[in-house]
PDB file of N, CA and C in Angstrom:
ATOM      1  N   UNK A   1       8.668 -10.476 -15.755  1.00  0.00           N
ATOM      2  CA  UNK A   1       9.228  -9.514 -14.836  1.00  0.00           C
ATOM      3  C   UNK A   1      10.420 -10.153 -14.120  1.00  0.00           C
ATOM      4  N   UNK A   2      11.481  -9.573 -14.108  1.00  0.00           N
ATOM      5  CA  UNK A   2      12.664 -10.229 -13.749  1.00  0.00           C
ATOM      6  C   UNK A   2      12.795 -10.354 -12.354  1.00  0.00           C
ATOM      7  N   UNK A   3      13.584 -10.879 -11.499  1.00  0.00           N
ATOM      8  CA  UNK A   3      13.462 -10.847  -9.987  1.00  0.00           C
ATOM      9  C   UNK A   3      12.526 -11.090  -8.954  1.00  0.00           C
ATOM     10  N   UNK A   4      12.397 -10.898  -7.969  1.00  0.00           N
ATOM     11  CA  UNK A   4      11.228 -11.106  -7.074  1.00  0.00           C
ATOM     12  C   UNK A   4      10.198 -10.134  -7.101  1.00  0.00           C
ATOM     13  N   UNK A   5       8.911 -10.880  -7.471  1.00  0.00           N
ATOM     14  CA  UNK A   5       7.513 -10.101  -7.817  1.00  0.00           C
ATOM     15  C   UNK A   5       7.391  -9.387  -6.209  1.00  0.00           C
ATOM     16  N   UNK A   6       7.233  -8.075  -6.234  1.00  0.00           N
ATOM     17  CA  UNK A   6       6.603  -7.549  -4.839  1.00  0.00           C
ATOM     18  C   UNK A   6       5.662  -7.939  -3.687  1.00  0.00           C
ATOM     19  N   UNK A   7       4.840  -8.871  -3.971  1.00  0.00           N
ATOM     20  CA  UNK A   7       4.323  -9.679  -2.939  1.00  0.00           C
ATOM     21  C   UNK A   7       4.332 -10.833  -2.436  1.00  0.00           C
ATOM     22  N   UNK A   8       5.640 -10.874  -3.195  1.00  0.00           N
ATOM     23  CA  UNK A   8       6.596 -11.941  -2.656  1.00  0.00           C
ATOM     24  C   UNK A   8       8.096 -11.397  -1.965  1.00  0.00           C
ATOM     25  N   UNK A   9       8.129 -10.520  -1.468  1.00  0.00           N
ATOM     26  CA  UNK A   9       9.140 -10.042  -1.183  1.00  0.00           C
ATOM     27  C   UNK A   9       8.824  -9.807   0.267  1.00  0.00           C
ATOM     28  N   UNK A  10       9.485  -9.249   1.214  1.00  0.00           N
ATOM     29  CA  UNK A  10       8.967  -8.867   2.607  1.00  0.00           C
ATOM     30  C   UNK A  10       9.468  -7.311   3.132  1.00  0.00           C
ATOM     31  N   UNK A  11       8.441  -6.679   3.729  1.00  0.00           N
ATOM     32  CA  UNK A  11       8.567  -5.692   4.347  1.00  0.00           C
ATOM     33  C   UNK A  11      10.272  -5.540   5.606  1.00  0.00           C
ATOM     34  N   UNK A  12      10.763  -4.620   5.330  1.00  0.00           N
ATOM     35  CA  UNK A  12      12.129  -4.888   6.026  1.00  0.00           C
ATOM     36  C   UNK A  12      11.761  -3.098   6.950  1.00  0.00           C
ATOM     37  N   UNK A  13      12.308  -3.212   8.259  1.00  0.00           N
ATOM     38  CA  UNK A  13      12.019  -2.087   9.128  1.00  0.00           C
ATOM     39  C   UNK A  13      13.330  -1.107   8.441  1.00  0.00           C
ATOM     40  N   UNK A  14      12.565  -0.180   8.352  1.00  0.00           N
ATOM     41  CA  UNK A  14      13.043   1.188   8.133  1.00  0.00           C
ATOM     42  C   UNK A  14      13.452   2.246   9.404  1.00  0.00           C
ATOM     43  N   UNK A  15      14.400   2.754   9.477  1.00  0.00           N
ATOM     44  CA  UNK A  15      14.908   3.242  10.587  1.00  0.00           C
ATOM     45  C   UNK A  15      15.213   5.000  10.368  1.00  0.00           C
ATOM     46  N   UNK A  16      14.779   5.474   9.043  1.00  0.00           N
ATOM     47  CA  UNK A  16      14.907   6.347   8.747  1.00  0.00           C
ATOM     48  C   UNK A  16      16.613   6.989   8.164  1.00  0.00           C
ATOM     49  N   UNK A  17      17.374   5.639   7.603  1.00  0.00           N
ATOM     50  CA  UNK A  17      18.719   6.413   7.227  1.00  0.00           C
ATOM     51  C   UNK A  17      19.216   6.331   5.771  1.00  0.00           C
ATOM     52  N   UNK A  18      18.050   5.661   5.317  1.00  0.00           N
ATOM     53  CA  UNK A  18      17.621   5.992   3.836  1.00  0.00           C
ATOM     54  C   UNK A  18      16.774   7.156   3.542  1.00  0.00           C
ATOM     55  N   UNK A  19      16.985   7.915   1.780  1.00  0.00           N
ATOM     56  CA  UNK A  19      16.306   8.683   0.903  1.00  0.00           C
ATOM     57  C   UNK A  19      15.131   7.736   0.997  1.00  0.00           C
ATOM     58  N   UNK A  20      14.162   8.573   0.708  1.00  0.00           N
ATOM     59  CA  UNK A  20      13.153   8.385  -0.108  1.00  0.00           C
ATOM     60  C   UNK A  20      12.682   7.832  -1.527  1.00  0.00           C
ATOM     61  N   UNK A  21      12.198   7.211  -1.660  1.00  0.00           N
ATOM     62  CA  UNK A  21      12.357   6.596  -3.635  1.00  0.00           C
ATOM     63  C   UNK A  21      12.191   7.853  -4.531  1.00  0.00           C
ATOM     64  N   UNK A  22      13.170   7.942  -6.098  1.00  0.00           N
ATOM     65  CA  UNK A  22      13.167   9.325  -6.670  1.00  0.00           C
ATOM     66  C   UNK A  22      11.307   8.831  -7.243  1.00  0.00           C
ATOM     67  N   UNK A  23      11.150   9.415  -8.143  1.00  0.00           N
ATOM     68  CA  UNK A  23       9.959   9.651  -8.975  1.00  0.00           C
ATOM     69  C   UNK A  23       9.896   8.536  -9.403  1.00  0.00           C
ATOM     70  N   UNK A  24      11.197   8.383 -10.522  1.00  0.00           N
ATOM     71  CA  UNK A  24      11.803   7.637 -11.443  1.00  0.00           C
ATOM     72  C   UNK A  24      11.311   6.059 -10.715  1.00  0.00           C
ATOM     73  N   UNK A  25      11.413   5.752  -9.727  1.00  0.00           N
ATOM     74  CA  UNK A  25      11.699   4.696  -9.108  1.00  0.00           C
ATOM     75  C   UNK A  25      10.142   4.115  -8.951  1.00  0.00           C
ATOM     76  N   UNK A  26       9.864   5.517  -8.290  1.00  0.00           N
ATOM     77  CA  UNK A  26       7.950   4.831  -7.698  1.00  0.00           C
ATOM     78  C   UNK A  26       7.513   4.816  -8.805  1.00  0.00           C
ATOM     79  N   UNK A  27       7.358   5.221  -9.958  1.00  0.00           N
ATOM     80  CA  UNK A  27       6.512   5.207 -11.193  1.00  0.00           C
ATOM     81  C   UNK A  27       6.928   3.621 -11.962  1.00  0.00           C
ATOM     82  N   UNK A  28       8.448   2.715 -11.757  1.00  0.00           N
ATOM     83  CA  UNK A  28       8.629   2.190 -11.846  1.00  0.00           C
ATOM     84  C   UNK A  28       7.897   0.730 -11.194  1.00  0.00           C
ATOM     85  N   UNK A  29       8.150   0.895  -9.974  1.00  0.00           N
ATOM     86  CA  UNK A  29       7.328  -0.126  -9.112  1.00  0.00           C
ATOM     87  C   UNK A  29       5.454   0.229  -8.935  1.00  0.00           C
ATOM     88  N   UNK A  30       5.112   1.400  -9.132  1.00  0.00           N
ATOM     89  CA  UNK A  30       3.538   1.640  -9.320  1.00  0.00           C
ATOM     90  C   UNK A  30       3.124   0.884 -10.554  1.00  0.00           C
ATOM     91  N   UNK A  31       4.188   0.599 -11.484  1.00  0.00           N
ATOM     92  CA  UNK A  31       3.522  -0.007 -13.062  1.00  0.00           C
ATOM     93  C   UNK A  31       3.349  -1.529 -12.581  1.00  0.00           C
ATOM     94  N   UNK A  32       3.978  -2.142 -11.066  1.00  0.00           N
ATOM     95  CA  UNK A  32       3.835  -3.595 -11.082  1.00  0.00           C
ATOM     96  C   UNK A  32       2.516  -3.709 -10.047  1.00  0.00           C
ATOM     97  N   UNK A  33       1.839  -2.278  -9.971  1.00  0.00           N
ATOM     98  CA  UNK A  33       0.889  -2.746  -8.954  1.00  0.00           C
ATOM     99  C   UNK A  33      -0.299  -2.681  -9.867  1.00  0.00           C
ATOM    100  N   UNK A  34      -1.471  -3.269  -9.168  1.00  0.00           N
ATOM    101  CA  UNK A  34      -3.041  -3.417 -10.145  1.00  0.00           C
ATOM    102  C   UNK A  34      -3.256  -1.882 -10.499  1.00  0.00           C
ATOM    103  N   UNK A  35      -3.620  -1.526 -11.232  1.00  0.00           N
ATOM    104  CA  UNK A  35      -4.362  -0.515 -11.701  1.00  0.00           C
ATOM    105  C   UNK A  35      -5.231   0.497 -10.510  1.00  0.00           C
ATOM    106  N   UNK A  36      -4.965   1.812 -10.504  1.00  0.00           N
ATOM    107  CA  UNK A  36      -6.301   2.315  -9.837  1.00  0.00           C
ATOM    108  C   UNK A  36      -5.169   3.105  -8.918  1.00  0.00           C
ATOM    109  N   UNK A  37      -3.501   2.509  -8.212  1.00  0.00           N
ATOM    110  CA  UNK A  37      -3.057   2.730  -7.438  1.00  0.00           C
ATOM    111  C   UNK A  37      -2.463   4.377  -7.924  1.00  0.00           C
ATOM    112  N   UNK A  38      -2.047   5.254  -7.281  1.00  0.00           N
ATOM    113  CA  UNK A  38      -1.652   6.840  -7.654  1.00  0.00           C
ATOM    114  C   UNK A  38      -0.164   7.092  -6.412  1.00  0.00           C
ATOM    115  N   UNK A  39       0.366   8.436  -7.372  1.00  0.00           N
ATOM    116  CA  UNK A  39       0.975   8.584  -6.438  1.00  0.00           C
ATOM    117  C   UNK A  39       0.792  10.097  -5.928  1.00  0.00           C
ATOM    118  N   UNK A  40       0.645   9.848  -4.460  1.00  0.00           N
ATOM    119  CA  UNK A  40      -0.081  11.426  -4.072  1.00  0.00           C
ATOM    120  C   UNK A  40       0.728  12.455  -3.264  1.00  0.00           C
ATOM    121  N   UNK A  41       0.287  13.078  -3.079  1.00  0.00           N
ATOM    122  CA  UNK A  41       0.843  14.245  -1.434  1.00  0.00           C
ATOM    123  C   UNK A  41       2.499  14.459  -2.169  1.00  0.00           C
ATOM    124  N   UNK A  42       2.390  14.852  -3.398  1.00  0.00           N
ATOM    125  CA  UNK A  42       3.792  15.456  -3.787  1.00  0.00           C
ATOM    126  C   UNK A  42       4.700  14.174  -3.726  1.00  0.00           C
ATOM    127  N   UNK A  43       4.475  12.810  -3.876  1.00  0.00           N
ATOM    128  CA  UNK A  43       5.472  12.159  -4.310  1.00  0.00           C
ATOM    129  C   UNK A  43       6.157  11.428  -3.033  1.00  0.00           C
ATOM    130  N   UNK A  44       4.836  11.753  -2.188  1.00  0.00           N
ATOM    131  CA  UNK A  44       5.433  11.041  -0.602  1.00  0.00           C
ATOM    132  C   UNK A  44       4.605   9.784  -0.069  1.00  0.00           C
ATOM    133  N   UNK A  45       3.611   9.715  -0.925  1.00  0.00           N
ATOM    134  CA  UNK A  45       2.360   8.701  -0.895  1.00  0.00           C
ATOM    135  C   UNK A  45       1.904   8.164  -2.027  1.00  0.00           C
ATOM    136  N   UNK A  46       1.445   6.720  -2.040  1.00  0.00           N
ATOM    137  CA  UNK A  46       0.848   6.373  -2.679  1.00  0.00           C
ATOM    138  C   UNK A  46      -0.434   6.043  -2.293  1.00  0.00           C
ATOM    139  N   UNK A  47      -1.786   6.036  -2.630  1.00  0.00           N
ATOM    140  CA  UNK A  47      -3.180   5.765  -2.198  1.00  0.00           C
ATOM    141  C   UNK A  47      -3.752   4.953  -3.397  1.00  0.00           C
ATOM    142  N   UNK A  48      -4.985   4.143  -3.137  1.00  0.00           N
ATOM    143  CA  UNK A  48      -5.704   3.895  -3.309  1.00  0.00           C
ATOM    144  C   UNK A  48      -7.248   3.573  -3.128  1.00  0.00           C
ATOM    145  N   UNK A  49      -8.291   4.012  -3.907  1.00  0.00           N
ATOM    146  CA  UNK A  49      -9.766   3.334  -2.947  1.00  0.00           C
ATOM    147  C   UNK A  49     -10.565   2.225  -3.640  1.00  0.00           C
ATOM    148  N   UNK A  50     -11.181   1.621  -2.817  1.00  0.00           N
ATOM    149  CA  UNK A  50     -11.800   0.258  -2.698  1.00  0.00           C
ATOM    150  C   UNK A  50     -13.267   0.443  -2.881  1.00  0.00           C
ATOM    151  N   UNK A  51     -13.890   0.151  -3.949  1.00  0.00           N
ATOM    152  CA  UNK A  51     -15.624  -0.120  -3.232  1.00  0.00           C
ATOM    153  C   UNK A  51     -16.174  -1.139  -3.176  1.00  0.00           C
ATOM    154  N   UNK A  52     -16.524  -1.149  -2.331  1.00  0.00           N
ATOM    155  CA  UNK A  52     -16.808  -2.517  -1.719  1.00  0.00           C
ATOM    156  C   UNK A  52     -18.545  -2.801  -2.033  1.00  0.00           C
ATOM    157  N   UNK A  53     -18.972  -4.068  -1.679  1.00  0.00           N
ATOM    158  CA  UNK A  53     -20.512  -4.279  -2.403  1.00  0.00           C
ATOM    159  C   UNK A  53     -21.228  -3.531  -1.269  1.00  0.00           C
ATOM    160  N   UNK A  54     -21.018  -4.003   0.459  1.00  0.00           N
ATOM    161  CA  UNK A  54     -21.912  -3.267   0.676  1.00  0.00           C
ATOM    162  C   UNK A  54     -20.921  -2.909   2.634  1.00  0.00           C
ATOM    163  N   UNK A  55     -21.335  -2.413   3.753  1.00  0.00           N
ATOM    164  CA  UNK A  55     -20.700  -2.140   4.857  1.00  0.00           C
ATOM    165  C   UNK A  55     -20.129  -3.053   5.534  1.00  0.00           C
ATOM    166  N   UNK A  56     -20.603  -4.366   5.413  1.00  0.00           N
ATOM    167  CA  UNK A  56     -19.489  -5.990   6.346  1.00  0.00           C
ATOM    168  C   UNK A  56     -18.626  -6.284   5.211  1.00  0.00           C
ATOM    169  N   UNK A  57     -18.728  -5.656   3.890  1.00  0.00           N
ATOM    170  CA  UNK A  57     -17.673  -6.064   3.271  1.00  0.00           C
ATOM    171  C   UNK A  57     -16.458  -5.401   3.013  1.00  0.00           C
ATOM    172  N   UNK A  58     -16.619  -4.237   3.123  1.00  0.00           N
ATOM    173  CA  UNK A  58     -15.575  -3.229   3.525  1.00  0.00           C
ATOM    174  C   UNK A  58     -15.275  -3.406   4.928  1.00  0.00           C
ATOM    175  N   UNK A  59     -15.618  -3.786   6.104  1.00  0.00           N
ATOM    176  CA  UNK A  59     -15.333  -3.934   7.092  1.00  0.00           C
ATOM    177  C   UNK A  59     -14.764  -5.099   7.321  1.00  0.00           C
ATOM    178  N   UNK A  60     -14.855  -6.141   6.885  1.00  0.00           N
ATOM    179  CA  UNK A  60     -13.944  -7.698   6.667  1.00  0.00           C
ATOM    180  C   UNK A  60     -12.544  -6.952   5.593  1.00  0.00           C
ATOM    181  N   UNK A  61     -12.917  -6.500   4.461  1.00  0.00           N
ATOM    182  CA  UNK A  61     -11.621  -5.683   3.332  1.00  0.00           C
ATOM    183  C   UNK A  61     -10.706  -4.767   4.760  1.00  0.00           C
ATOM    184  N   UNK A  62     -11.073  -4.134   5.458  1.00  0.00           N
ATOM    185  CA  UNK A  62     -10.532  -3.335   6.848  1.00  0.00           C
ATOM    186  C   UNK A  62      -9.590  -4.520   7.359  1.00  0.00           C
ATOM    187  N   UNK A  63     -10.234  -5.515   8.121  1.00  0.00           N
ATOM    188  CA  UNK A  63      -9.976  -6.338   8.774  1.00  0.00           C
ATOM    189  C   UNK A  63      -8.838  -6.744   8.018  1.00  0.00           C
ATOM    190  N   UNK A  64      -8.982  -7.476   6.954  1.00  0.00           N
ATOM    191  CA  UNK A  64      -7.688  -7.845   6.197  1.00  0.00           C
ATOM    192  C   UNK A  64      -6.616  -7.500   5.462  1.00  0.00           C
ATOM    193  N   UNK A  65      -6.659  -6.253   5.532  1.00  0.00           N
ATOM    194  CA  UNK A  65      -5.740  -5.329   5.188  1.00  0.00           C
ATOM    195  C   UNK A  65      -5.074  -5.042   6.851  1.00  0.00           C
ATOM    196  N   UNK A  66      -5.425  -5.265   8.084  1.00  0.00           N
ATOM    197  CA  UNK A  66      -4.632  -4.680   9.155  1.00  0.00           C
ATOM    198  C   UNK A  66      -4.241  -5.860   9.524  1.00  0.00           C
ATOM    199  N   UNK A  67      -4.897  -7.476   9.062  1.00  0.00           N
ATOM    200  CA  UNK A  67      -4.291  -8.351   9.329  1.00  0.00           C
ATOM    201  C   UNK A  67      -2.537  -8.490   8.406  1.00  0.00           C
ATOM    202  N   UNK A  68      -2.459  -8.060   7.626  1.00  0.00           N
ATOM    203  CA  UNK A  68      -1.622  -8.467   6.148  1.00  0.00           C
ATOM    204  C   UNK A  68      -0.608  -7.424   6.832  1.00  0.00           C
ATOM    205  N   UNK A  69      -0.900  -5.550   7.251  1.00  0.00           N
ATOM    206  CA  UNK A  69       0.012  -4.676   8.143  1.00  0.00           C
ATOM    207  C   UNK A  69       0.399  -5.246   9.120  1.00  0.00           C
ATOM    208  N   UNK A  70       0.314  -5.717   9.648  1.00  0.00           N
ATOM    209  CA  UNK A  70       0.330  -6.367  10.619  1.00  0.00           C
ATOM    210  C   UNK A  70       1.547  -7.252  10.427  1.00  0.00           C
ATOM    211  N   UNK A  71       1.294  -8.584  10.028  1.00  0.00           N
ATOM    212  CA  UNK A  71       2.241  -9.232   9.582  1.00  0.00           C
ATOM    213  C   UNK A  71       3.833  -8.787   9.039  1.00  0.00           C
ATOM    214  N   UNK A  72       3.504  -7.441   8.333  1.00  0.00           N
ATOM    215  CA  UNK A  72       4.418  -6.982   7.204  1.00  0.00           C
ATOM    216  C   UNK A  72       5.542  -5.834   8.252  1.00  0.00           C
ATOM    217  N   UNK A  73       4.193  -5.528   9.585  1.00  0.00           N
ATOM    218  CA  UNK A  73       5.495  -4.279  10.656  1.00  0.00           C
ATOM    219  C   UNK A  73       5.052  -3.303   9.682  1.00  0.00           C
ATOM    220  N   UNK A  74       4.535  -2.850   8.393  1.00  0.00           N
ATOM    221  CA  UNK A  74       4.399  -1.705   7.775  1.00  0.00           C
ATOM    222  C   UNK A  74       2.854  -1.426   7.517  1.00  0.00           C
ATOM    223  N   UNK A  75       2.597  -0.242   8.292  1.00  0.00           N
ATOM    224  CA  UNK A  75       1.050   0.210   8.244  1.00  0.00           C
ATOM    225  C   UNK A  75       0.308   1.320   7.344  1.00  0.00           C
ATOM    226  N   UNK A  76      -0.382   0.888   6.904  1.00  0.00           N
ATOM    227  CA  UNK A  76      -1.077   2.321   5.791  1.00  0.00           C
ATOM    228  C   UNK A  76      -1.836   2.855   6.265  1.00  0.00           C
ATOM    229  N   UNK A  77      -2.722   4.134   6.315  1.00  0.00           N
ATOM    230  CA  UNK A  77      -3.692   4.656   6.496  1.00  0.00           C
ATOM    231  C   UNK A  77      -4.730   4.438   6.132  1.00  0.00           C
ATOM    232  N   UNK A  78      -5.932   3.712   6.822  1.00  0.00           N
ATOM    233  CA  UNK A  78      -7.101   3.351   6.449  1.00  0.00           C
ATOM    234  C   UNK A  78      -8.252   4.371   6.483  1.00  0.00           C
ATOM    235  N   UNK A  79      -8.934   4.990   5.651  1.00  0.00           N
ATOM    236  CA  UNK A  79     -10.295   5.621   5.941  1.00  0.00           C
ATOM    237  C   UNK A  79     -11.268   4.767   5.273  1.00  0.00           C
ATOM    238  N   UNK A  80     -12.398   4.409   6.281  1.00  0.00           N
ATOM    239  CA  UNK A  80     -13.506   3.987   5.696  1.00  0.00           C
ATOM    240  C   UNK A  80     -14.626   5.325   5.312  1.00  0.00           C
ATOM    241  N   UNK A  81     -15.272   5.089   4.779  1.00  0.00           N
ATOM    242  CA  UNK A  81     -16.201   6.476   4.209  1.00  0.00           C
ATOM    243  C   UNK A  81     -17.022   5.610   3.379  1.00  0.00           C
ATOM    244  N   UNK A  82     -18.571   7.066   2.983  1.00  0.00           N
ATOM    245  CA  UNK A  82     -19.660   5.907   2.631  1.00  0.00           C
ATOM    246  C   UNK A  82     -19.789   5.152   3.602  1.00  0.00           C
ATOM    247  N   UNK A  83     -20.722   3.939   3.016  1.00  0.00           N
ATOM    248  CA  UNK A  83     -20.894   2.873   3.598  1.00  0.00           C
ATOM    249  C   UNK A  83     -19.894   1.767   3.460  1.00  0.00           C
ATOM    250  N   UNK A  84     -19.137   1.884   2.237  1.00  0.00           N
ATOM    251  CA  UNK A  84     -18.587   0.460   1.287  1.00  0.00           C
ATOM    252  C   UNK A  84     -17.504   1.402   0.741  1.00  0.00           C
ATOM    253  N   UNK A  85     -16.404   2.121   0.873  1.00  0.00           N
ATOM    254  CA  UNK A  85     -15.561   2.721   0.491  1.00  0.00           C
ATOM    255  C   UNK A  85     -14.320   2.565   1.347  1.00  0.00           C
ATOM    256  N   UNK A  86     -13.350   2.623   0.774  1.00  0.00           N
ATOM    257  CA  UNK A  86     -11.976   2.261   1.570  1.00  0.00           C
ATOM    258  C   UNK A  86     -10.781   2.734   1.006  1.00  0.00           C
ATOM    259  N   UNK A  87      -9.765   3.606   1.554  1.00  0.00           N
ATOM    260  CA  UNK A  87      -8.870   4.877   0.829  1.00  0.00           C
ATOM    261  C   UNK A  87      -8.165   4.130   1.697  1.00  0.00           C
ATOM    262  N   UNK A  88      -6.777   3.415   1.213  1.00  0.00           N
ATOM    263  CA  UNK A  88      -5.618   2.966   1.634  1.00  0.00           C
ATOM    264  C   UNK A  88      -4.252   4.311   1.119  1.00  0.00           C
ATOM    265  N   UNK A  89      -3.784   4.786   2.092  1.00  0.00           N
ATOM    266  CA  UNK A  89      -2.531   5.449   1.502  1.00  0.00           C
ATOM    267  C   UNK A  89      -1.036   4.901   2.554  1.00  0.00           C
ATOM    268  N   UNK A  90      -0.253   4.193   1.288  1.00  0.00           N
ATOM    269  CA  UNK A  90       0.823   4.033   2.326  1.00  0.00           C
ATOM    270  C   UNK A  90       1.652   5.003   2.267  1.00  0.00           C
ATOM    271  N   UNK A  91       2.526   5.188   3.122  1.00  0.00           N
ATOM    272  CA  UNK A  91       3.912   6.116   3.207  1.00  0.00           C
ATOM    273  C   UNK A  91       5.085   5.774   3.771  1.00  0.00           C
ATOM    274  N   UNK A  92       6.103   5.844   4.531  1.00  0.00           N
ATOM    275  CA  UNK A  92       6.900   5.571   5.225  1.00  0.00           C
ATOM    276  C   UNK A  92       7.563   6.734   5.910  1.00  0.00           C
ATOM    277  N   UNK A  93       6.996   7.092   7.130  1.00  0.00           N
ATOM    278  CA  UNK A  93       6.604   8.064   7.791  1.00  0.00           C
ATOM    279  C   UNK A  93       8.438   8.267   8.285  1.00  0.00           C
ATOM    280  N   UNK A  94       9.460   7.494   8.562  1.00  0.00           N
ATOM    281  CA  UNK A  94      10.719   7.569   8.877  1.00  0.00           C
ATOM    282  C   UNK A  94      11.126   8.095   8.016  1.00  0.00           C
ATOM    283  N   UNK A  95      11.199   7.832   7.196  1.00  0.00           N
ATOM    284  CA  UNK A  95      11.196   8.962   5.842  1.00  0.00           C
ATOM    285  C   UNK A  95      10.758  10.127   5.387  1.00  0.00           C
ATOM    286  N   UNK A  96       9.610  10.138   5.634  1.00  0.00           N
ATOM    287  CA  UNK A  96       8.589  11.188   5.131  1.00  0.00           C
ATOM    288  C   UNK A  96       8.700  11.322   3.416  1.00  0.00           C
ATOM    289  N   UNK A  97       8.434   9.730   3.327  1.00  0.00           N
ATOM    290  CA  UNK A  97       8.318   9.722   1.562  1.00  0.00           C
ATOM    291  C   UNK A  97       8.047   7.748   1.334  1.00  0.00           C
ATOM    292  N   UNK A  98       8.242   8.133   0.208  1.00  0.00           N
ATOM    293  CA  UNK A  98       8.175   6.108  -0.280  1.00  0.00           C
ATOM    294  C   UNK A  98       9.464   5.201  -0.060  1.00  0.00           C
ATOM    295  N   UNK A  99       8.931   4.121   0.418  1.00  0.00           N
ATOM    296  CA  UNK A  99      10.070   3.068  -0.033  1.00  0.00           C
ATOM    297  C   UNK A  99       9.909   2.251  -0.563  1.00  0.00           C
ATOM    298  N   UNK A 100      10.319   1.183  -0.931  1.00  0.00           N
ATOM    299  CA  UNK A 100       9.990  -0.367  -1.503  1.00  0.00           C
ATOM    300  C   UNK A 100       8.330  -0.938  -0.378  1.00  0.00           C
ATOM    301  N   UNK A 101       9.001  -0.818   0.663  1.00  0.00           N
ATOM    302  CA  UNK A 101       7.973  -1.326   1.822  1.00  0.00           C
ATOM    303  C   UNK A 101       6.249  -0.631   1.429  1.00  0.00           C
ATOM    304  N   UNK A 102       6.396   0.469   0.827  1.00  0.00           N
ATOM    305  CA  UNK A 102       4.733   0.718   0.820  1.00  0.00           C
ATOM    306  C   UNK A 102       4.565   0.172  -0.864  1.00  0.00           C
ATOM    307  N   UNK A 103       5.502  -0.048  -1.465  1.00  0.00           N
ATOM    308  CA  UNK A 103       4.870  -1.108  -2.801  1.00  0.00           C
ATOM    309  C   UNK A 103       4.626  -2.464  -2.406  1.00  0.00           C
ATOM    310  N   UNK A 104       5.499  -3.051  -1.571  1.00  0.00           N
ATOM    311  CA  UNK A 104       4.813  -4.331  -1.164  1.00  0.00           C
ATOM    312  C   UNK A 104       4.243  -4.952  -0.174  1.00  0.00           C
ATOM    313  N   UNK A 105       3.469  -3.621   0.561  1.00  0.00           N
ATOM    314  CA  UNK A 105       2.515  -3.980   1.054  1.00  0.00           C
ATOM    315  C   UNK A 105       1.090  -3.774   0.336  1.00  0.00           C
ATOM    316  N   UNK A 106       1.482  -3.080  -0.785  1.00  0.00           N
ATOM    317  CA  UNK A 106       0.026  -2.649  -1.474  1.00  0.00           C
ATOM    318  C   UNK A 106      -0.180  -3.955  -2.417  1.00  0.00           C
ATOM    319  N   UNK A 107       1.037  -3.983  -2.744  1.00  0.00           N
ATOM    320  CA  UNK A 107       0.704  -5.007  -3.343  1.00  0.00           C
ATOM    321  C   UNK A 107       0.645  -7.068  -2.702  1.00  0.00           C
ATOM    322  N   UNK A 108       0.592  -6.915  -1.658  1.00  0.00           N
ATOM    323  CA  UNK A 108       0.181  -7.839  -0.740  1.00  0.00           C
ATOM    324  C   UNK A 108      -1.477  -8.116  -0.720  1.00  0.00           C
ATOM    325  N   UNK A 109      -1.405  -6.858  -0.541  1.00  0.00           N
ATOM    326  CA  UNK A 109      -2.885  -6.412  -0.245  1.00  0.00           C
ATOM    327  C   UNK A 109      -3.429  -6.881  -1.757  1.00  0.00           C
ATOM    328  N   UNK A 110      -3.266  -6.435  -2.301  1.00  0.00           N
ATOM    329  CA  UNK A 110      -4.145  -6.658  -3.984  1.00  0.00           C
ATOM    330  C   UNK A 110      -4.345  -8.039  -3.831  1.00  0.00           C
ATOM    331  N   UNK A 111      -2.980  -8.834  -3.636  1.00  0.00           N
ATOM    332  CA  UNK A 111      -2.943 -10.354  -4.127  1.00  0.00           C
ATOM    333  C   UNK A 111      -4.271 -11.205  -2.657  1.00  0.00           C
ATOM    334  N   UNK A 112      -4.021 -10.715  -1.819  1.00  0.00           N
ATOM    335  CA  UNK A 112      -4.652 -11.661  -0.318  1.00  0.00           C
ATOM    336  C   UNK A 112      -5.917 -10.739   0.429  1.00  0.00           C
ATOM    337  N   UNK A 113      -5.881  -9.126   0.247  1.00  0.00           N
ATOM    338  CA  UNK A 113      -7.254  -8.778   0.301  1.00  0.00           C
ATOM    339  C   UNK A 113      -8.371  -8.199  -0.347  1.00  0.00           C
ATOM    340  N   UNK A 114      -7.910  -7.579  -1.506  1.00  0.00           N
ATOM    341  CA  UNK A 114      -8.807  -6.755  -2.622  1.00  0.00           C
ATOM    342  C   UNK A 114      -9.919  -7.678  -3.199  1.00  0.00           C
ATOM    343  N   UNK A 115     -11.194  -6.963  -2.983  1.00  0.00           N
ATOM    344  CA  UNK A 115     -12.192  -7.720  -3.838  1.00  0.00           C
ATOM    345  C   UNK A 115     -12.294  -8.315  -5.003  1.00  0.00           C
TER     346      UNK A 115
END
């Protein structure tokens, strides 16, 4: 893969005076993330869910996913559900669509918190 792998790259603040990524683009950068990831809500989100073995482990998977947002200034939407289930959807709400920033935070996440 040519250039800098996405979770090696860093989240940069968005101010809202950029487009949105076309189709073309997110389907591009969704092929460098793990498997499982989608793109939802008409092309303005990407999500994914987690199952976890059992409720402290999805709740530590929580924990380290808001530690990693955190770091990055770019936050996803967490729902826990079930006991051991975990629905990450990022977006970039200045936008009201995708940017680079919700591919590499997902994919942050894969590399430093996913089971």
């Amino acid at each position: 893969m040519p250039g800098k792998r996405l979770h090696q790259k860093k989240c940069v603040p968005c101010e809202g005076n950029e487009p949105p990524l076309t189709r073309q683009v997110a389907e591009r950068l969704l092929a460098e993330l793990d498997q499982g990831w989608q793109i939802d809500d008409g092309d303005k989100s990407i999500g994914k869910e987690f199952q976890l073995q059992n409720f402290q482990e999805a709740i530590n998977f929580v924990n380290n996913v808001a530690k990693i947002a955190e770091e990055e200034g770019h936050h996803p939407d967490i729902h826990l559900h079930g006991w051991n289930k975990v629905k990450l959807t990022h977006s970039t709400h200045a936008i009201q669509g995708l940017s680079e920033n919700d591919f590499i935070l997902a994919a942050k996440i894969e590399k430093h918190a996913a089971p």
